[in-house]
C-alpha atoms as a PDB file:
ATOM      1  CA  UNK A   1      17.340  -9.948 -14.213  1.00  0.00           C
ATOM      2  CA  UNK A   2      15.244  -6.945 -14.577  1.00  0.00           C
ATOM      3  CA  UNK A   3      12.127  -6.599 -13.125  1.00  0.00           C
ATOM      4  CA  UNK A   4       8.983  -6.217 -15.390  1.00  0.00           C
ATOM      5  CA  UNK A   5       6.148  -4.621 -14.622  1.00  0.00           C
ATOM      6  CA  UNK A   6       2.303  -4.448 -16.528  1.00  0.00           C
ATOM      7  CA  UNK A   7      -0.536  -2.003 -15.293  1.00  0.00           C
ATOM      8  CA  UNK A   8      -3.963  -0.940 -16.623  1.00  0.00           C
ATOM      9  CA  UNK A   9      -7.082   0.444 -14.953  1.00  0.00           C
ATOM     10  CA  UNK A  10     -10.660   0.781 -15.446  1.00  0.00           C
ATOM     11  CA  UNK A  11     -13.614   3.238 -14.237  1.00  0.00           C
ATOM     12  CA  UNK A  12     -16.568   0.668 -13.459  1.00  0.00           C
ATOM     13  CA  UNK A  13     -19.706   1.835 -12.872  1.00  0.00           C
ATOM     14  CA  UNK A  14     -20.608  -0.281  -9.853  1.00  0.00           C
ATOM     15  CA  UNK A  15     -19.635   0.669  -6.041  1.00  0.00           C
ATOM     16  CA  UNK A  16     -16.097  -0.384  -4.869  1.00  0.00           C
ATOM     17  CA  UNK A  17     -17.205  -2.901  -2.406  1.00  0.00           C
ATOM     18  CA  UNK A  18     -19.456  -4.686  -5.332  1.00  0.00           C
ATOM     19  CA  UNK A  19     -16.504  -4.621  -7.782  1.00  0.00           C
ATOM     20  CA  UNK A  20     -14.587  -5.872  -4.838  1.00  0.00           C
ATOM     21  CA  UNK A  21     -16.442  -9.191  -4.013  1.00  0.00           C
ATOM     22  CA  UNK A  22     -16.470  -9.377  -7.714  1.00  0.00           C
ATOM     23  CA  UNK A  23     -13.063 -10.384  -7.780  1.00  0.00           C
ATOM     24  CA  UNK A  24     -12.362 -11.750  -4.691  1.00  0.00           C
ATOM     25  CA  UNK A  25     -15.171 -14.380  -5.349  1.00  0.00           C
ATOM     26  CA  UNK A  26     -12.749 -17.145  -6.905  1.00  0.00           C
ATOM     27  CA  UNK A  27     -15.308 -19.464  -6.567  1.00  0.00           C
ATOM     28  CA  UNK A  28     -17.778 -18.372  -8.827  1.00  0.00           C
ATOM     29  CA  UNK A  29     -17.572 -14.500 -10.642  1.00  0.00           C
ATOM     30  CA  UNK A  30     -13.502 -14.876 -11.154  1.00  0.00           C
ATOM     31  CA  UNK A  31     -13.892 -17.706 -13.640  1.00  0.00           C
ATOM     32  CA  UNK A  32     -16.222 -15.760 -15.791  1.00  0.00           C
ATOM     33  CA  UNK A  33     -14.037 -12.674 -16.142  1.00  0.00           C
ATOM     34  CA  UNK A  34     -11.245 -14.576 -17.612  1.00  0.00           C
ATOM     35  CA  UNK A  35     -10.716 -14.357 -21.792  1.00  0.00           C
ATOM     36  CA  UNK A  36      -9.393 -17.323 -23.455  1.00  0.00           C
ATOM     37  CA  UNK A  37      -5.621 -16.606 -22.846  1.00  0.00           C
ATOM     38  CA  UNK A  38      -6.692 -18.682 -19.608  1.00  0.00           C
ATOM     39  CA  UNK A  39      -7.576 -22.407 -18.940  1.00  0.00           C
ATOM     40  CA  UNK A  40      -7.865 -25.250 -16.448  1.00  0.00           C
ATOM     41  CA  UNK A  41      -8.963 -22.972 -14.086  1.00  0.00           C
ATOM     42  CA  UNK A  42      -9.566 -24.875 -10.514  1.00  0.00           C
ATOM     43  CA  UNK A  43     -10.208 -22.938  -6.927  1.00  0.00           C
ATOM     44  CA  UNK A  44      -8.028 -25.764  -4.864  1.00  0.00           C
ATOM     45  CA  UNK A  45      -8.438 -24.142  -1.400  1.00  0.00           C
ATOM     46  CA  UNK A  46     -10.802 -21.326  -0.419  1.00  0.00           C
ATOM     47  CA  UNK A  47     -12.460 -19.650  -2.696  1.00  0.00           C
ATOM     48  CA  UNK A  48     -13.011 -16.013  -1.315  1.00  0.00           C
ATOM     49  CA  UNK A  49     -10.313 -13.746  -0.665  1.00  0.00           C
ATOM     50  CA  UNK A  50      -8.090 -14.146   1.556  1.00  0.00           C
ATOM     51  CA  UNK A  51      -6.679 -17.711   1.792  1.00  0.00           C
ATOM     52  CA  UNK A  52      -7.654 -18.872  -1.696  1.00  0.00           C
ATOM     53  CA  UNK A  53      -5.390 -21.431  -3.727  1.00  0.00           C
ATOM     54  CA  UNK A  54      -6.632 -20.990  -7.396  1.00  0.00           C
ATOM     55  CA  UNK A  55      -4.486 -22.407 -10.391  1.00  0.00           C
ATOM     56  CA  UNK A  56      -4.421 -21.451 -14.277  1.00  0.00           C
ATOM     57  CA  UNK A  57      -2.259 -21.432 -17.450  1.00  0.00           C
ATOM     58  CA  UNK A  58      -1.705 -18.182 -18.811  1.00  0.00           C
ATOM     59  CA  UNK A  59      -1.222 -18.233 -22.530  1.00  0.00           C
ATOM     60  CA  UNK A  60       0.127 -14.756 -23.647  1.00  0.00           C
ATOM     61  CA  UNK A  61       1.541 -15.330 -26.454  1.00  0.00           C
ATOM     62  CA  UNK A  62       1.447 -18.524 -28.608  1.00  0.00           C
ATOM     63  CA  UNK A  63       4.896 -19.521 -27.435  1.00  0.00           C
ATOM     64  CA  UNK A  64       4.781 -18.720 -24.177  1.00  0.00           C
ATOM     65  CA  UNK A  65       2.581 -20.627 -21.763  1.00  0.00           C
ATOM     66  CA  UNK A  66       2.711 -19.489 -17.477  1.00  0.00           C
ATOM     67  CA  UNK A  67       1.229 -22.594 -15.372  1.00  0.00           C
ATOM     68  CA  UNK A  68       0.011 -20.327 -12.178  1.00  0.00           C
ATOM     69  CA  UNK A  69      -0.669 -21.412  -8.509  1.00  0.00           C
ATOM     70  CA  UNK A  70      -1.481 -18.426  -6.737  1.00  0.00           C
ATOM     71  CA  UNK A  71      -1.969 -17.419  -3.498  1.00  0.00           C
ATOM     72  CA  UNK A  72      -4.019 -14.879  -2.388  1.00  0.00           C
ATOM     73  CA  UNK A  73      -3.496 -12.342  -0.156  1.00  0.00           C
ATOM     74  CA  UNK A  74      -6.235  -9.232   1.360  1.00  0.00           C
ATOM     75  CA  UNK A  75      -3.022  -7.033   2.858  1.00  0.00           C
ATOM     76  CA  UNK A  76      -4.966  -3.726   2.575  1.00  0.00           C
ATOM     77  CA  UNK A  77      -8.926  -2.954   2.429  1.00  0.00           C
ATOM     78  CA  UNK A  78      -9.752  -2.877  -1.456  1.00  0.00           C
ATOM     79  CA  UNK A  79      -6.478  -5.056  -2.234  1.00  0.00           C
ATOM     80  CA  UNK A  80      -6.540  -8.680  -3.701  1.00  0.00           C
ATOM     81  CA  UNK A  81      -2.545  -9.958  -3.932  1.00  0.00           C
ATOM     82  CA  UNK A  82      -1.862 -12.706  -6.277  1.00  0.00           C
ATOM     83  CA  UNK A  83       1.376 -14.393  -5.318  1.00  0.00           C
ATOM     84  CA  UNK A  84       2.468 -17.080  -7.607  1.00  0.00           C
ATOM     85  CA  UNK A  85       4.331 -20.314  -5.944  1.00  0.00           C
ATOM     86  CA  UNK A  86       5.770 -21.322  -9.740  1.00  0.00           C
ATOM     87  CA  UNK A  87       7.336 -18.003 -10.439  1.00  0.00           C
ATOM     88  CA  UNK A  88       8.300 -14.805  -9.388  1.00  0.00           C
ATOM     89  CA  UNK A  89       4.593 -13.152 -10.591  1.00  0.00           C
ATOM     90  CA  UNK A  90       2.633 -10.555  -8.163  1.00  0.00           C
ATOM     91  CA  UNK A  91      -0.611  -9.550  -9.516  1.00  0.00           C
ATOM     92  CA  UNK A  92      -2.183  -6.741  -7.166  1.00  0.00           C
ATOM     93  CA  UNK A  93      -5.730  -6.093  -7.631  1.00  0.00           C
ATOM     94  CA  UNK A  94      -7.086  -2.797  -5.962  1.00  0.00           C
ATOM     95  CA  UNK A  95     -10.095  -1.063  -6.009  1.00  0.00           C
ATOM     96  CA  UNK A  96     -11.187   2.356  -4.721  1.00  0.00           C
ATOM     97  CA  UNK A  97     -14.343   4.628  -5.080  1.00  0.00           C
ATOM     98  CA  UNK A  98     -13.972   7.023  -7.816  1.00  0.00           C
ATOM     99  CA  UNK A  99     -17.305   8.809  -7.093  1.00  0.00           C
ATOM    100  CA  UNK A 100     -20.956   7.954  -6.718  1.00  0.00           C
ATOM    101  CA  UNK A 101     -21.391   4.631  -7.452  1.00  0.00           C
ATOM    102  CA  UNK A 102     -18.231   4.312  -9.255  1.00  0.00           C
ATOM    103  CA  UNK A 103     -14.624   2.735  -8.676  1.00  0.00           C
ATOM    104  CA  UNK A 104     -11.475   2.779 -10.354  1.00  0.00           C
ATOM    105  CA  UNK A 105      -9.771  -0.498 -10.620  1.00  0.00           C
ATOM    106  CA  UNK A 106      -6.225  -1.325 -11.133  1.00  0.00           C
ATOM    107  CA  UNK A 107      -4.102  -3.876 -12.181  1.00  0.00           C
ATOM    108  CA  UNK A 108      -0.502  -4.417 -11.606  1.00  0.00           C
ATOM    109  CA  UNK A 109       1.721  -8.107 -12.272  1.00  0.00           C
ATOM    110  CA  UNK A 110       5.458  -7.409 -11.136  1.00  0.00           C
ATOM    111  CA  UNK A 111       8.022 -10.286 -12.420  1.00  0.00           C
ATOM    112  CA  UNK A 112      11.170 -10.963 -12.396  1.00  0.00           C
ATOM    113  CA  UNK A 113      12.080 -10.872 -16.340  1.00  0.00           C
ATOM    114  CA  UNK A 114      14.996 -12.757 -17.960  1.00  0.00           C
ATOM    115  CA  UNK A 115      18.156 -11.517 -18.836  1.00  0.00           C
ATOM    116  CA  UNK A 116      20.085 -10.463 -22.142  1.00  0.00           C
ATOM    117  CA  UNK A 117      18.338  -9.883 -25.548  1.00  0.00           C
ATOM    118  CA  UNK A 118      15.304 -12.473 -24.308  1.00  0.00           C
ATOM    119  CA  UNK A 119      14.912  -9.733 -21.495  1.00  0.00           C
ATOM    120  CA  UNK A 120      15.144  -6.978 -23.383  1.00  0.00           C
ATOM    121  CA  UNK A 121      12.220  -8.353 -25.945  1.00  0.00           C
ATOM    122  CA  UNK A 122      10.290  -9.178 -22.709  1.00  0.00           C
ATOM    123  CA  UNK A 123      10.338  -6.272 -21.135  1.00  0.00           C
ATOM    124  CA  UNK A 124       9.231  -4.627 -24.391  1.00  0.00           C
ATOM    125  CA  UNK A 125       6.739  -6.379 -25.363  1.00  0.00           C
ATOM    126  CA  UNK A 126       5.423  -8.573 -22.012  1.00  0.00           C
ATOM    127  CA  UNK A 127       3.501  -5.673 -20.264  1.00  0.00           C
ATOM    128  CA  UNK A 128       1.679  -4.516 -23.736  1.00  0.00           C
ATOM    129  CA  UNK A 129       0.639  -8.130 -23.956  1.00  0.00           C
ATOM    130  CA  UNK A 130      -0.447  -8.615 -20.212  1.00  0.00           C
ATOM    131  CA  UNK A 131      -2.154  -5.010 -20.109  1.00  0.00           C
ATOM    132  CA  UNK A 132      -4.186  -5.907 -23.146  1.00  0.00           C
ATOM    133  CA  UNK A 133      -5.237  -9.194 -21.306  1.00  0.00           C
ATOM    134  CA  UNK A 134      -5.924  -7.566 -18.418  1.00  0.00           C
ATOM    135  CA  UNK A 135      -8.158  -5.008 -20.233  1.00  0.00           C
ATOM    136  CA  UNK A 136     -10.560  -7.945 -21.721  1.00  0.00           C
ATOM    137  CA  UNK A 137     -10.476  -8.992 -17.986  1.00  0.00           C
ATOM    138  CA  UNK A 138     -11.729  -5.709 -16.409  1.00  0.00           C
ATOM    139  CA  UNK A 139     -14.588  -5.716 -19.395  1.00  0.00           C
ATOM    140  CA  UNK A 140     -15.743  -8.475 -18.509  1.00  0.00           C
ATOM    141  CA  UNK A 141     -15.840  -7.176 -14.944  1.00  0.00           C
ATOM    142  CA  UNK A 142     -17.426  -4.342 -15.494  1.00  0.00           C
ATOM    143  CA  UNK A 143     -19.914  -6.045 -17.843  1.00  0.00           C
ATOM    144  CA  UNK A 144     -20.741  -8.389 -14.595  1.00  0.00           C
ATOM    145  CA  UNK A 145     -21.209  -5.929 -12.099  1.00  0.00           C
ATOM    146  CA  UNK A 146     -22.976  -3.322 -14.088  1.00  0.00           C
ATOM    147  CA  UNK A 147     -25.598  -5.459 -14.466  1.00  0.00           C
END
């Protein structure tokens, strides 16, 4: 098994710490930034940061459906870590100033990808996929905290 890996990034015109509660707030603001490639979202423990239990599906393609229980994790100041208990998924949110009143956000999901010519089409096509998820996802961040 190979391992696959997805990034994109986004200048947001909002301070780091405000982008930062942004997505650390599971409770309330995460919900809202996810497109409809997500459903039955549900915070089951926490709900801020560190500590939080949130479950989704993850629908990125039409055959392909990822039932998610992550775990977060604050290892580093500006870091969110997404650990997911039904596969071998990190997602590694981090955020850092990139200027007055701006920050530069990146995202990152590392995964274990399958082997032979399943693999081969995953790691292909999987991170172009996930990236262009994760780009409607940091729009709708920085729609919500340029406000």
């Amino acid at each position: 098994m190979a391992q696959v890996e997805a990034t994109t990034e986004r200048i947001v015109a909002a301070d780091a710490e405000k982008v930062f509660d942004a997505l650390a707030d599971y409770k309330d603001t995460r919900a809202k930034l996810l497109p409809g490639h997500f459903s039955e979202y549900q915070v089951r423990e926490g709900g801020d940061g560190e500590g939080t239990l949130v479950h989704w599906k993850l629908q990125a393609t039409s055959k392909r459906v990822r039932d998610c229980l992550l775990e977060v994790t604050e290892p580093t100041d500006g870091q969110l870590v997404e650990k997911d208990r039904n596969s071998s998924m990190v997602t590694t949110w981090t955020v850092t100033p990139a200027g007055e009143g701006r920050s530069r956000v990146v995202v990152t999901s590392v995964w274990n990808g399958a082997g032979g010519i399943g693999g081969f089409f995953e790691r292909t096509f999987a991170p172009k996929g996930l990236a262009r998820i994760y780009d409607e996802v940091l729009a709708k961040l920085a729609a919500e905290v340029e406000k």
